[in-house]
Protein backbone atom coordinates (compact mmCIF):
# COMPACT_ATOMS: atom_id res chain seq x y z
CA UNK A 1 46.48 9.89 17.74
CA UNK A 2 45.98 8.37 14.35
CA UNK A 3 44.17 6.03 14.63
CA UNK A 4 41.62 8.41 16.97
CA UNK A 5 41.00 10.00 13.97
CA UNK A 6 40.01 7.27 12.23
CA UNK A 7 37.48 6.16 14.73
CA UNK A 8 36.36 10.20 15.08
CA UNK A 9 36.19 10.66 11.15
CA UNK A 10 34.13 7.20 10.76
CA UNK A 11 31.59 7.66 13.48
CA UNK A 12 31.19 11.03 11.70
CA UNK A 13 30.33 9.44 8.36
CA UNK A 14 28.04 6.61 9.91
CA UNK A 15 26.10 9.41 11.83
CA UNK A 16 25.71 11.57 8.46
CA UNK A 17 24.69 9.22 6.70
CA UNK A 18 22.44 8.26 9.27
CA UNK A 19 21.19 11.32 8.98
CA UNK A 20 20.99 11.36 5.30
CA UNK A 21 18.74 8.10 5.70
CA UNK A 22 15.88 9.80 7.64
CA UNK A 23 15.75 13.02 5.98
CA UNK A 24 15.50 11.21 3.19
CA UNK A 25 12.95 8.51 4.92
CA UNK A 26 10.86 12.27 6.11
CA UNK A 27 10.95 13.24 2.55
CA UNK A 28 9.39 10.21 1.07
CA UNK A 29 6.60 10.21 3.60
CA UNK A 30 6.07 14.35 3.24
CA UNK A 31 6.01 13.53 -0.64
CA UNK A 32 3.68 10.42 -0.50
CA UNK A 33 1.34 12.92 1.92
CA UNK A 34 0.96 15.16 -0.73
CA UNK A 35 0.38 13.15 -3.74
CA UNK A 36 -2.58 11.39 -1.41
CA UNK A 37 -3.84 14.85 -1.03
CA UNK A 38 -3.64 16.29 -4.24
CA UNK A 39 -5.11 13.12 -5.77
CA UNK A 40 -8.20 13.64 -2.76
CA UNK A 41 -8.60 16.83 -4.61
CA UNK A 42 -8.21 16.03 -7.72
CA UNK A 43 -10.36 12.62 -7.17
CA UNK A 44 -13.36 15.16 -5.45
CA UNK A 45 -13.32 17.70 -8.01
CA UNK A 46 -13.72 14.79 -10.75
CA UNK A 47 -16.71 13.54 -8.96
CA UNK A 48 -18.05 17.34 -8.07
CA UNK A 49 -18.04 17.48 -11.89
CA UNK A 50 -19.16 14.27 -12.56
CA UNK A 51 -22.66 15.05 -10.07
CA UNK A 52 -22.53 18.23 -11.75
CA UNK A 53 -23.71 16.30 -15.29
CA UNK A 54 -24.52 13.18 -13.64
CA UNK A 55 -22.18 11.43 -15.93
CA UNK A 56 -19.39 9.18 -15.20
CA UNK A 57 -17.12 10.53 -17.72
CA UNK A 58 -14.75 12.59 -15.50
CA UNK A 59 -14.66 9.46 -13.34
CA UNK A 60 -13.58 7.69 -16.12
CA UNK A 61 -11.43 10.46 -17.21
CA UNK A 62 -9.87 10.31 -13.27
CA UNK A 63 -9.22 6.81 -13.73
CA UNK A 64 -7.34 7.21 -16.89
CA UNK A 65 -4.77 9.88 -15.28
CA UNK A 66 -4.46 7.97 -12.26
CA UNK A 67 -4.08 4.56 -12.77
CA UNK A 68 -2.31 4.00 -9.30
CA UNK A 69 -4.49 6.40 -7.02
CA UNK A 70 -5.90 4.83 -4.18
CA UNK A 71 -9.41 6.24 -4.88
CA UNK A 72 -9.66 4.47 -8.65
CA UNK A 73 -11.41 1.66 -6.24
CA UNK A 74 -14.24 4.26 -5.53
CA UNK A 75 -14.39 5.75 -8.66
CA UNK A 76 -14.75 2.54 -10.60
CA UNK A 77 -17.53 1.74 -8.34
CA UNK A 78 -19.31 5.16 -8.92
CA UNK A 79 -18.93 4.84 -12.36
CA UNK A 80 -20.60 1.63 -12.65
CA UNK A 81 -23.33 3.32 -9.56
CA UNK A 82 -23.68 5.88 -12.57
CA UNK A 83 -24.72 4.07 -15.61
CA UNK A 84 -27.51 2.09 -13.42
CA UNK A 85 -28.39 5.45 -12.28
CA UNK A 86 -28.86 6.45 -16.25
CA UNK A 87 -30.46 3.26 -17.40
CA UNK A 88 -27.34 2.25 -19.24
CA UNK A 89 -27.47 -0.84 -18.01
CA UNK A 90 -24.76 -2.68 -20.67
CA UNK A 91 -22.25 -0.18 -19.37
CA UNK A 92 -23.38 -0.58 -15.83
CA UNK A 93 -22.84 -4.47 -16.09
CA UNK A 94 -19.63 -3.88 -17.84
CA UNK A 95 -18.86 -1.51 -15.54
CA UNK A 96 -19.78 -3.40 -12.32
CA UNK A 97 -17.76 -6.88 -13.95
CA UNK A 98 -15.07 -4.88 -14.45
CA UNK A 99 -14.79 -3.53 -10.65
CA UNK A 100 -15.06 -6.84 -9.35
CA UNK A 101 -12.54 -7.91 -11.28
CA UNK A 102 -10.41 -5.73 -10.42
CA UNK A 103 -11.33 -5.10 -6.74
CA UNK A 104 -12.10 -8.92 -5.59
CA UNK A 105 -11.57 -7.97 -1.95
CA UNK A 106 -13.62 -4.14 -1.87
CA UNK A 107 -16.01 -4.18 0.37
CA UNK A 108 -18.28 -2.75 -2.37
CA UNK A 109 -17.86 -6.43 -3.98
CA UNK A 110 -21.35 -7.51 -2.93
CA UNK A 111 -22.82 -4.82 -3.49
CA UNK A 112 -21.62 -4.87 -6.83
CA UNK A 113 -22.61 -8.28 -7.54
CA UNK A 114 -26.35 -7.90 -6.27
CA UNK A 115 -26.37 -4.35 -8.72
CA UNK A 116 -25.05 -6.88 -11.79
CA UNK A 117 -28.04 -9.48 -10.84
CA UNK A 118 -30.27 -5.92 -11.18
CA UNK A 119 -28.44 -5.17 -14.51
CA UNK A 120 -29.18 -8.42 -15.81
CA UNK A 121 -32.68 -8.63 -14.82
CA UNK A 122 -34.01 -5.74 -16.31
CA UNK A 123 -35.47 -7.06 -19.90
CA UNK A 124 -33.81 -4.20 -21.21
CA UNK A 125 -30.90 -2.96 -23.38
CA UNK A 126 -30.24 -0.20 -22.80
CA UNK A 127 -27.07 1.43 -24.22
């Protein structure tokens, strides 16, 4: 009779903590759901604003707060899409180095690199 209670109370602790694994495997993946859509919001309303004055500063400024989000990729590359836009074509160079750099395998890479050929070709400054 003993030792059937052994064997009851330790299937009973495997299957809790079972239990505790997926609820807490559920959690993760309900948590990592909504930091991907709060940072979707937060990424669009950055770039709402940033059409809004045509300037990539809240880009930038999205960048800076969210280091790890997986639309900094896109938002580098709009930044850079920005400056060329505004004839700032040191920052856009800078801009568009700096996304290849970091982004080697974006599918935006060649596009980048053609933009940085336009950057450098212009026989101007800019700022």
């Amino acid at each position: 009779m003993r030792l059937y209670l052994i064997i009851i109370f330790t299937l009973t602790i495997i299957l809790l903590i079972i239990l505790l694994m997926e609820i807490i495997k559920t959690t993760a993946g309900f948590l990592k759901d909504k930091l991907k859509e709060s940072q979707a919001r937060e990424y669009k309303d950055f770039r709402e604003a940033g059409d809004l004055y045509d300037t990539p500063i809240k880009l930038e400024l999205f960048v800076l707060e969210n280091p790890n989000s997986i639309y900094c990729e896109h938002a580098y590359f709009e930044i850079a899409e920005k400056y060329l836009k505004k004839k700032k074509y040191k920052m856009a160079k800078k801009a568009y180095e700096d996304f290849i750099k970091m982004y080697p395998k974006s599918i935006h890479v060649e596009i980048a690199r053609n933009k940085l050929k336009e950057t450098g070709n212009t026989g101007k400054e800019g700022k």
